[in-house]
Protein backbone atom coordinates (compact mmCIF):
# COMPACT_ATOMS: atom_id res chain seq x y z
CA UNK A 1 222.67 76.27 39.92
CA UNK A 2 223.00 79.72 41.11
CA UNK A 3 221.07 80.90 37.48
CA UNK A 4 218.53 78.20 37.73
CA UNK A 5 217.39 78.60 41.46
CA UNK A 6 217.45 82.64 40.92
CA UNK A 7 219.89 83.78 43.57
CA UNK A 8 224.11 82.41 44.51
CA UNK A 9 224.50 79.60 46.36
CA UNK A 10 224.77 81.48 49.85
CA UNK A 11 221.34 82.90 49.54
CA UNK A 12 220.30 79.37 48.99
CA UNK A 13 222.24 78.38 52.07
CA UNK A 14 220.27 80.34 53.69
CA UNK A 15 217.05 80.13 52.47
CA UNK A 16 217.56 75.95 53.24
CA UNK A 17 218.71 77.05 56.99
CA UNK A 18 215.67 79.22 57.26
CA UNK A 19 213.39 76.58 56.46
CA UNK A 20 215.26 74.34 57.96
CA UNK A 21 214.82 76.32 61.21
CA UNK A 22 210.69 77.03 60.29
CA UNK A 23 210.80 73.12 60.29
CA UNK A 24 212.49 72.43 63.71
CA UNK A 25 210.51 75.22 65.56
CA UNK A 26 207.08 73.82 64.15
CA UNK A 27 208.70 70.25 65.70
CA UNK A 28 209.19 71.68 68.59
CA UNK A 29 205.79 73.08 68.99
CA UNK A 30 204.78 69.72 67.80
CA UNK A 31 206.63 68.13 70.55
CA UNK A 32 205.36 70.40 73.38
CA UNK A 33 201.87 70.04 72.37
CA UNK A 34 202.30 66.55 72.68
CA UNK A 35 204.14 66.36 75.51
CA UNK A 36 201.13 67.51 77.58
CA UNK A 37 199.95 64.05 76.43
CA UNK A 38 203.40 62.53 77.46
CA UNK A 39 203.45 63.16 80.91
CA UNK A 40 204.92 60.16 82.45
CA UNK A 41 203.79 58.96 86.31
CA UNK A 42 202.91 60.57 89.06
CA UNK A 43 201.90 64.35 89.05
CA UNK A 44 202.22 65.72 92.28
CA UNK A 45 201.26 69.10 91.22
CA UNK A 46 198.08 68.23 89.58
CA UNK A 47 197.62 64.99 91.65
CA UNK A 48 197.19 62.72 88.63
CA UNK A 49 199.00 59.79 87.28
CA UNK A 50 200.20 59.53 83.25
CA UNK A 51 200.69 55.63 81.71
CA UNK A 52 204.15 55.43 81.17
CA UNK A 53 204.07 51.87 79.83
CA UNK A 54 205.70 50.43 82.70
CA UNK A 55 205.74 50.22 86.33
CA UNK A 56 208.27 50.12 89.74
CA UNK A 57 205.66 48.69 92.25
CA UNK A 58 201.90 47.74 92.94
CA UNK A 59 200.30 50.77 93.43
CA UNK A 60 202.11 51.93 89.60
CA UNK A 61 200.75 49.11 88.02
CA UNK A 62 197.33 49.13 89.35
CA UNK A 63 198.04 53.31 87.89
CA UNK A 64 198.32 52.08 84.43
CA UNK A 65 195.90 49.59 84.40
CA UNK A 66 193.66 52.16 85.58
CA UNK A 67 195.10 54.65 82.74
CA UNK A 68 194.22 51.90 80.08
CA UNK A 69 190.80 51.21 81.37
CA UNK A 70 190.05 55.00 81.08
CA UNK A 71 190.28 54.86 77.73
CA UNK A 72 186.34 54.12 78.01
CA UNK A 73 185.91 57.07 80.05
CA UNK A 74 187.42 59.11 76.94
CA UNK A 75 184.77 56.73 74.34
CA UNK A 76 181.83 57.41 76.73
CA UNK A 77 182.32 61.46 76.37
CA UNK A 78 182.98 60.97 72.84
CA UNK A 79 179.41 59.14 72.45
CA UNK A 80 177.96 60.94 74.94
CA UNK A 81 178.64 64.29 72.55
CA UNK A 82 177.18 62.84 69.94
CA UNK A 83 174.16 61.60 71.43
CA UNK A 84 173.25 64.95 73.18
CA UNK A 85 173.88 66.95 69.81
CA UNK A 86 171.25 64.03 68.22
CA UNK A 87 173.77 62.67 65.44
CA UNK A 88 172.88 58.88 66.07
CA UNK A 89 174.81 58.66 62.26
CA UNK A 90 178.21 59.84 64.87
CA UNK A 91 177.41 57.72 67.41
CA UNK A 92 177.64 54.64 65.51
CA UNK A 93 181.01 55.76 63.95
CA UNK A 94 182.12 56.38 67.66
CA UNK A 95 180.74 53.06 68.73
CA UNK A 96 182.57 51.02 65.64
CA UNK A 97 185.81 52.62 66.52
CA UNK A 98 185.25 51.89 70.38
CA UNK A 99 184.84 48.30 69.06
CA UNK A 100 188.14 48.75 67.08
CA UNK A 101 190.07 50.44 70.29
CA UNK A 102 188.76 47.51 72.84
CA UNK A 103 191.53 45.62 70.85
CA UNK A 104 194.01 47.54 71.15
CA UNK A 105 193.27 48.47 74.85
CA UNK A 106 193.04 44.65 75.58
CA UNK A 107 196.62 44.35 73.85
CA UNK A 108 198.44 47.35 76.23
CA UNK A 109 196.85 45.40 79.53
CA UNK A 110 198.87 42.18 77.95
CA UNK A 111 201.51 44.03 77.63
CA UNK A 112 201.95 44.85 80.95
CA UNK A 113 201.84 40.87 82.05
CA UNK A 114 200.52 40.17 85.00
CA UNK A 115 202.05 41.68 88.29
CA UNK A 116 204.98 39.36 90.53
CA UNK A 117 202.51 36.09 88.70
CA UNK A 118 199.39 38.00 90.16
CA UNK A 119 196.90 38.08 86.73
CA UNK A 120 193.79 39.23 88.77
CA UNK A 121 193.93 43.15 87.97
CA UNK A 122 194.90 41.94 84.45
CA UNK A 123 192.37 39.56 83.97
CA UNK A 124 189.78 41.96 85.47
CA UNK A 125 190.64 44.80 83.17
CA UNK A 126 190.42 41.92 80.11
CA UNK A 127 186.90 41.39 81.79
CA UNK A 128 186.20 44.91 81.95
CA UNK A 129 186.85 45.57 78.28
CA UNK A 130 185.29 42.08 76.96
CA UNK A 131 182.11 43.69 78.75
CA UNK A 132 182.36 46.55 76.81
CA UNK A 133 182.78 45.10 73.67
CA UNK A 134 179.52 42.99 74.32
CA UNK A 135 177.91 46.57 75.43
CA UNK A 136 179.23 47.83 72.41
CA UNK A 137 178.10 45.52 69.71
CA UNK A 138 174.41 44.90 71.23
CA UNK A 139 173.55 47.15 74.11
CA UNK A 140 174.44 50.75 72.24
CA UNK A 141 174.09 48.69 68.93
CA UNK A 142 170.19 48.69 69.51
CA UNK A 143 169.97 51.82 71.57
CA UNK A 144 171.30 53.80 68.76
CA UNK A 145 169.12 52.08 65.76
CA UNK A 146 166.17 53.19 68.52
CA UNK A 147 167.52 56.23 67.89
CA UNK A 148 167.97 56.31 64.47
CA UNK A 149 164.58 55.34 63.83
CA UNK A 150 163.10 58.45 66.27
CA UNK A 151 162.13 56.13 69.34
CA UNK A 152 164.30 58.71 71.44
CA UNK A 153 162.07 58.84 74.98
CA UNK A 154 159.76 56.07 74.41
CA UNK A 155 159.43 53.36 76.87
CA UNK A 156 161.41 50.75 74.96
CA UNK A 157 164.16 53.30 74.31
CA UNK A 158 164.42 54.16 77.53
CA UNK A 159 164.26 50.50 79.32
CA UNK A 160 167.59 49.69 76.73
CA UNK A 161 169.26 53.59 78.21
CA UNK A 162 168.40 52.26 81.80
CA UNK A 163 169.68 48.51 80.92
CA UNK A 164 172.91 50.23 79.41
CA UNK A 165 173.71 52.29 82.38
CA UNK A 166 173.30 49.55 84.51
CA UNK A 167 175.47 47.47 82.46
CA UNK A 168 178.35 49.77 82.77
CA UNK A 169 177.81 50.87 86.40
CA UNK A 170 178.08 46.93 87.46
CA UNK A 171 181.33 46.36 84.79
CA UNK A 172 182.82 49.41 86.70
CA UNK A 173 182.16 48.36 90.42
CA UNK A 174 183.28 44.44 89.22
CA UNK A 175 186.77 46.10 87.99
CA UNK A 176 186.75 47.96 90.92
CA UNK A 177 186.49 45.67 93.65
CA UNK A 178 189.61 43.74 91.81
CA UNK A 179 191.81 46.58 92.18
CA UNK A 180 191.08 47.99 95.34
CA UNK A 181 191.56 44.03 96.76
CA UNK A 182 195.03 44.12 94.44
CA UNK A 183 196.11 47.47 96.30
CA UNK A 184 195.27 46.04 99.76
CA UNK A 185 197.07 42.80 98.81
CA UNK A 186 200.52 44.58 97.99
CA UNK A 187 199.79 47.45 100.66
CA UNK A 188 202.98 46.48 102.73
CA UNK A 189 205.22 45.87 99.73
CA UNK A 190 206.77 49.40 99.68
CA UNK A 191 207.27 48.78 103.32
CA UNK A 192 209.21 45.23 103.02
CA UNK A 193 210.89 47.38 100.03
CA UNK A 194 212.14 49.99 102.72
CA UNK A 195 213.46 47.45 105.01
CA UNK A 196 215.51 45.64 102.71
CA UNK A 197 217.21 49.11 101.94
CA UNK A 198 218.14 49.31 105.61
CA UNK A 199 219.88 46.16 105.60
């Protein structure tokens, strides 16, 4: 070995440590770029909440409801980008794969069951995301092939941009209401949480 490999064993040793140690510190920086993405819960600091795939009480899992729902938010810039730089060809990549994440979005709200037997948050966030999905495959469908086909700014073009935005604006205040009437129902659970401790 030590003839073949061009060196004795111990500078092999060390060479595998070496890049055995390259390896672990590109992990690492792996890891910590990630873990800005991992941030679990509540962040006082920055005064956000991170899904962590579970929840404690009410107000958490109305938080990662919330946290799944966003996902659109993230789509919307994504198709938003492409629309203002004109690549309509983008914009229907981002708007198949928004079709393709719907599914998967739908499939982290069932994860989460419904709340105590409460399913209205998670049926409204199953609502919110079936609306997108119809947005998706007919709404932006035609709006970009307007696009596509240079209609940008012309009346019809613009009537589908207006029926869009109104489209999302009433999926958004319907999800919404849901949740703010789930936080108001479960308001005083913390509370009948704290008196049980005193007992």
């Amino acid at each position: 070995l030590q003839n073949m490999m061009g060196g004795s064993a111990e500078d092999m040793q060390k060479q595998m440590e070496q890049m055995q140690q390259q390896m672990q510190q590109q992990m690492q920086q792996m890891d910590a770029m990630n873990s800005a993405n991992e941030k679990r819960g509540w962040q006082p600091d920055e005064g956000v909440y991170y899904a962590k795939g579970e929840y404690d009480n009410a107000v958490e899992y109305n938080n990662e409801i919330v946290c799944i729902t966003n996902g659109c938010t993230d789509e919307m810039a994504e198709m938003n980008d492409a629309m203002d730089d004109n690549d309509f060809n983008r914009a229907e990549e981002v708007r198949l794969q928004w079709i393709e994440d719907l599914v998967t979005f739908k499939e982290e709200v069932r994860n989460l069951g419904a709340y105590k037997g409460d399913t209205s948050l998670l049926e409204a966030a199953i609502k919110f995301f079936d609306n997108y999905d119809a947005l998706m495959k007919d709404g932006y469908k035609t709006l970009i092939q307007m696009r596509l086909k240079g209609l940008r700014g012309t009346p019809e073009e613009q009537a589908q941009l207006k029926k869009n935005n109104a489209f999302i604006v009433k999926t958004a205040e319907d999800f919404n209401r849901v949740s703010d009437e789930f936080i108001e129902r479960y308001e005083d659970e913390d509370d009948d949480d704290d008196d049980d401790d005193d007992e």
